[in-house]
C-alpha atoms as a PDB file:
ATOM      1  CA  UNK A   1      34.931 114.595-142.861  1.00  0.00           C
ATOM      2  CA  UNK A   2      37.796 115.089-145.326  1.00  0.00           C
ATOM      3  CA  UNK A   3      40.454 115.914-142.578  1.00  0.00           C
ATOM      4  CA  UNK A   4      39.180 112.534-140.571  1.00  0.00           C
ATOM      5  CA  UNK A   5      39.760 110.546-143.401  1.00  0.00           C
ATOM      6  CA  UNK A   6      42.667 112.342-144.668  1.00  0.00           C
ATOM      7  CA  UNK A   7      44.374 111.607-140.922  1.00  0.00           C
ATOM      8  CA  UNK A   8      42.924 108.047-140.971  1.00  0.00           C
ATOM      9  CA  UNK A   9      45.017 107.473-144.020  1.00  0.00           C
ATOM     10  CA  UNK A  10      48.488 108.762-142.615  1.00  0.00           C
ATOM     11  CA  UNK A  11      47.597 106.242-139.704  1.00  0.00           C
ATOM     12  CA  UNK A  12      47.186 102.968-141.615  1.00  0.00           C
ATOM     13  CA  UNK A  13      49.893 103.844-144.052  1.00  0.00           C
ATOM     14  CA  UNK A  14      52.314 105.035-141.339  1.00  0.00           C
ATOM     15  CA  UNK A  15      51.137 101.165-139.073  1.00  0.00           C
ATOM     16  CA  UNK A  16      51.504  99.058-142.151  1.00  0.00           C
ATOM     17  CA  UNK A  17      54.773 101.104-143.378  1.00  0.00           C
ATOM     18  CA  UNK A  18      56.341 100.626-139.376  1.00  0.00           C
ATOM     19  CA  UNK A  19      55.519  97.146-139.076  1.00  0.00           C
ATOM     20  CA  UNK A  20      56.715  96.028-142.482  1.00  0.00           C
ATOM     21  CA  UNK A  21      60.018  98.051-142.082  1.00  0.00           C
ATOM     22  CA  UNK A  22      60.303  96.083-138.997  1.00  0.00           C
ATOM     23  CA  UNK A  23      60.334  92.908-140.290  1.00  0.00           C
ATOM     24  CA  UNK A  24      63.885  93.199-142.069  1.00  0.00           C
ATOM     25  CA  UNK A  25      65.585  90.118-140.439  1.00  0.00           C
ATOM     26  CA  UNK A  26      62.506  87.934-141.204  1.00  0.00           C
ATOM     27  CA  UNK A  27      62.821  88.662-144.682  1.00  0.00           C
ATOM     28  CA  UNK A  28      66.456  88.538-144.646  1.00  0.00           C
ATOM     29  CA  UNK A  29      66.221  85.192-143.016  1.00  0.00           C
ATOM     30  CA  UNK A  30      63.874  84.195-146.071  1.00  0.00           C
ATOM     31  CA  UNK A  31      66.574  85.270-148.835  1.00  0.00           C
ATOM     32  CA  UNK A  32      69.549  83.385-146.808  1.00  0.00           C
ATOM     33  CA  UNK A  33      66.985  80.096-146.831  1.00  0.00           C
ATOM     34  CA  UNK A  34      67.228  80.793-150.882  1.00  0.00           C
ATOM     35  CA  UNK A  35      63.738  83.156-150.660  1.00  0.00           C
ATOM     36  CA  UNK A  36      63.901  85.197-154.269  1.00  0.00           C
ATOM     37  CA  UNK A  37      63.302  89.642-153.348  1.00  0.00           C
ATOM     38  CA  UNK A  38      60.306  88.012-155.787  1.00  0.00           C
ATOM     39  CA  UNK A  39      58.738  85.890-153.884  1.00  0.00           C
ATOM     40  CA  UNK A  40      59.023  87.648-150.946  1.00  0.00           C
ATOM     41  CA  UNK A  41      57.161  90.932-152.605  1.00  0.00           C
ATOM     42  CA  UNK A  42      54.909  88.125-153.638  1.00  0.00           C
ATOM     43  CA  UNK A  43      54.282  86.867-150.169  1.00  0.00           C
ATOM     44  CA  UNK A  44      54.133  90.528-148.818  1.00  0.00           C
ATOM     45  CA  UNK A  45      51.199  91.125-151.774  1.00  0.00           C
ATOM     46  CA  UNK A  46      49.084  88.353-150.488  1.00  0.00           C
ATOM     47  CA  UNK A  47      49.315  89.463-147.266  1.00  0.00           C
ATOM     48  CA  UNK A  48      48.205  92.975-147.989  1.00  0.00           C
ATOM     49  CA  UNK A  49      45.053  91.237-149.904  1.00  0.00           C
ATOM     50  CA  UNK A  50      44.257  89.298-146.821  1.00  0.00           C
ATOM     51  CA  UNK A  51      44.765  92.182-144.510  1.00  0.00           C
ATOM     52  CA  UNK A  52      42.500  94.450-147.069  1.00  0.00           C
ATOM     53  CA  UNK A  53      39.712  91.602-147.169  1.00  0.00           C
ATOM     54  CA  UNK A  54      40.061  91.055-143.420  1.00  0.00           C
ATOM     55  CA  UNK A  55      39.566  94.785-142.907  1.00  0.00           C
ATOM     56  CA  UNK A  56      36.948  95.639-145.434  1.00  0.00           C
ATOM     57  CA  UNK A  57      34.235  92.767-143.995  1.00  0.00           C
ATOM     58  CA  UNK A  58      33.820  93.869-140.447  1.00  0.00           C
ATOM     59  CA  UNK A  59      34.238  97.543-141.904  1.00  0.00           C
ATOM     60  CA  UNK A  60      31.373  96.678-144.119  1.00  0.00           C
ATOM     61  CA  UNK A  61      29.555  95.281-141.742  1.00  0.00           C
ATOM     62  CA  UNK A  62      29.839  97.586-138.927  1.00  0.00           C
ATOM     63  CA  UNK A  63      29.007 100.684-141.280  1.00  0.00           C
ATOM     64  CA  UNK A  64      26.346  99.073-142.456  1.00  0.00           C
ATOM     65  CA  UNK A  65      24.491  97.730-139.170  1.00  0.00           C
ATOM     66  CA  UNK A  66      25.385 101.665-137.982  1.00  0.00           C
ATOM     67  CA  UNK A  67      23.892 102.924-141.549  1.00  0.00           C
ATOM     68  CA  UNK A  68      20.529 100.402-141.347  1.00  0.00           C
ATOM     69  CA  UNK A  69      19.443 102.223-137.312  1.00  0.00           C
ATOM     70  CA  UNK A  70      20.014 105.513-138.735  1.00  0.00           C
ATOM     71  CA  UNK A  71      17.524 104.746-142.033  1.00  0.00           C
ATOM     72  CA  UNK A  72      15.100 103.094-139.672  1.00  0.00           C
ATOM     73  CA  UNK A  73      14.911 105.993-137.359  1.00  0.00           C
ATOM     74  CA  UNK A  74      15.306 108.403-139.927  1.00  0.00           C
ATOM     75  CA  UNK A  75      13.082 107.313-143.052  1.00  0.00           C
ATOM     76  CA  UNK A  76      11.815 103.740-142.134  1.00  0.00           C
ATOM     77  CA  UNK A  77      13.950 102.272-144.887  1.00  0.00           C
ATOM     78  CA  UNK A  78      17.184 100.746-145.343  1.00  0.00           C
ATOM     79  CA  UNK A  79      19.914 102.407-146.244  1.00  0.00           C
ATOM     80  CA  UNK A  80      21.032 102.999-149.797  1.00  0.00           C
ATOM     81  CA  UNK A  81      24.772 101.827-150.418  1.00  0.00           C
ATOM     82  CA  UNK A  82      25.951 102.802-154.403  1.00  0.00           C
ATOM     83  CA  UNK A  83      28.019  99.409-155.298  1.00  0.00           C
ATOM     84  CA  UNK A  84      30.358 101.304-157.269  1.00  0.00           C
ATOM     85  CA  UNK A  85      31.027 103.410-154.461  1.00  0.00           C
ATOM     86  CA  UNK A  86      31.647 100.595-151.794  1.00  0.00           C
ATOM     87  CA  UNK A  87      34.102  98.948-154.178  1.00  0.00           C
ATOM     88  CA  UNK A  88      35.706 102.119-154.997  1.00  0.00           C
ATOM     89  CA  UNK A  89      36.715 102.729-150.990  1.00  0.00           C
ATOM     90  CA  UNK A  90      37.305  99.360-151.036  1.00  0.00           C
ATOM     91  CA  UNK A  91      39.864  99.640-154.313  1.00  0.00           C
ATOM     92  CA  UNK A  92      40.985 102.720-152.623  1.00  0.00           C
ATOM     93  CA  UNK A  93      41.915 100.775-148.813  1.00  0.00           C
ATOM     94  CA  UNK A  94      43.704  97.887-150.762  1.00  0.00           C
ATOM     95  CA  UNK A  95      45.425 100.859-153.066  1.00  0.00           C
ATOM     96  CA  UNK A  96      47.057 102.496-149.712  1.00  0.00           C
ATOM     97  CA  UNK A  97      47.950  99.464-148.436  1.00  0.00           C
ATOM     98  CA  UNK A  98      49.778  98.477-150.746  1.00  0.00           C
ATOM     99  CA  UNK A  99      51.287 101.850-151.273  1.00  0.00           C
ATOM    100  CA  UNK A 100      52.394 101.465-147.769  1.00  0.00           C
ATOM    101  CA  UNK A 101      53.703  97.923-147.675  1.00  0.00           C
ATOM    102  CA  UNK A 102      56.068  97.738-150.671  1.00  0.00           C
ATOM    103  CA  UNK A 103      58.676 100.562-150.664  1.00  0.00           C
ATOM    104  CA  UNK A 104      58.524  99.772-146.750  1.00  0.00           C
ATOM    105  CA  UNK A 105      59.807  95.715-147.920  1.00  0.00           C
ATOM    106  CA  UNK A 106      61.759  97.110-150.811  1.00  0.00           C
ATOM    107  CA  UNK A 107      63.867  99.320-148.250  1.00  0.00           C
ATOM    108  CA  UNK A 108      63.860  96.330-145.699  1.00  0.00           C
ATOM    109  CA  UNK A 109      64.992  94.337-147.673  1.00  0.00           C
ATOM    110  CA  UNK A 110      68.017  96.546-149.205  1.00  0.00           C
ATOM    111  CA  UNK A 111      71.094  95.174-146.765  1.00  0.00           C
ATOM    112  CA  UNK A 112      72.267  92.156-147.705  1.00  0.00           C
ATOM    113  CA  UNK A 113      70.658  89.067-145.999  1.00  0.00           C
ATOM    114  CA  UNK A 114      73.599  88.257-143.686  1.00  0.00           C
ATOM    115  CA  UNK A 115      74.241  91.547-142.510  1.00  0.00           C
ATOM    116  CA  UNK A 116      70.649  92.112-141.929  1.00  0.00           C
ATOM    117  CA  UNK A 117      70.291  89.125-140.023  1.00  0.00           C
ATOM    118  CA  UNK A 118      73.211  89.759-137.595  1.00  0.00           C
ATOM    119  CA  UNK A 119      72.014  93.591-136.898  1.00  0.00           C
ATOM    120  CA  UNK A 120      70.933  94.445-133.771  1.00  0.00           C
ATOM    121  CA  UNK A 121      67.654  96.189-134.028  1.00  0.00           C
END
C-alpha cells in the first residue's frame, strides 16, 4: 500500500510540477502587464487551494461510498473514518501540491518577462 501511494505521489507532484513549468509565458505575460513575482505566487497559491479542495471532495466521496458497501457487507455498519486522520491526508495532498507548484513557478518565472515571452517553447 506504501509503494502505491508512494508512486501516486511522484505522479501528482511530477503533473502539477510539468504543467506549472509550462506556463512560463503566461506568467511572463502577467509581469510585462505590471503582475508583481508576488502576486503571481499569490495567484498560483489559490489555485493550488482550489485544485486541493476540488480534489479532496470527490476523493472523499468516492472513498467513502466504496468504504460504506464494504462495512455493509462486511459488519452491517458504516464505516468508521478518524477526523484527524481525513484532515491529515487532506493537509498532507494540499502539502505536496504545493511543494510541487512553487519552485516549478519560481523557476518559470526566472527569465525575464520579455525574453520569456518571445521564446519559442
Amino acid at each position: 500500500m506504501g509503494l502505491i501511494i508512494a508512486f501516486t505521489a511522484i505522479a501528482v507532484v511530477n503533473t502539477l510540477a510539468m504543467a506549472t513549468a509550462g506556463r512560463s509565458r503566461e506568467f511572463a505575460l502577467l509581469r510585462l502587464v505590471g503582475t508583481t513575482r508576488r502576486q503571481v505566487m499569490a495567484m498560483l497559491g489559490w489555485e493550488t487551494l482550489a485544485v486541493a479542495v476540488i480534489a479532496a471532495v470527490p476523493g472523499t466521496a468516492i472513498a467513502l461510498a466504496t468504504l460504506t458497501a464494504f462495512g455493509a457487507g462486511m459488519t452491517d455498519g458504516p464505516p468508521y473514518v478518524p477526523p484527524l486522520g481525513h484532515l491529515g491526508v487532506l493537509a498532507w495532498g494540499l502539502l505536496l501540491a504545493a511543494a510541487a507548484t512553487f519552485p516549478a513557478a519560481r523557476l518559470a518565472m526566472a527569465a525575464r518577462p520579455a525574453e520569456a515571452v518571445g521564446a519559442r517553447e
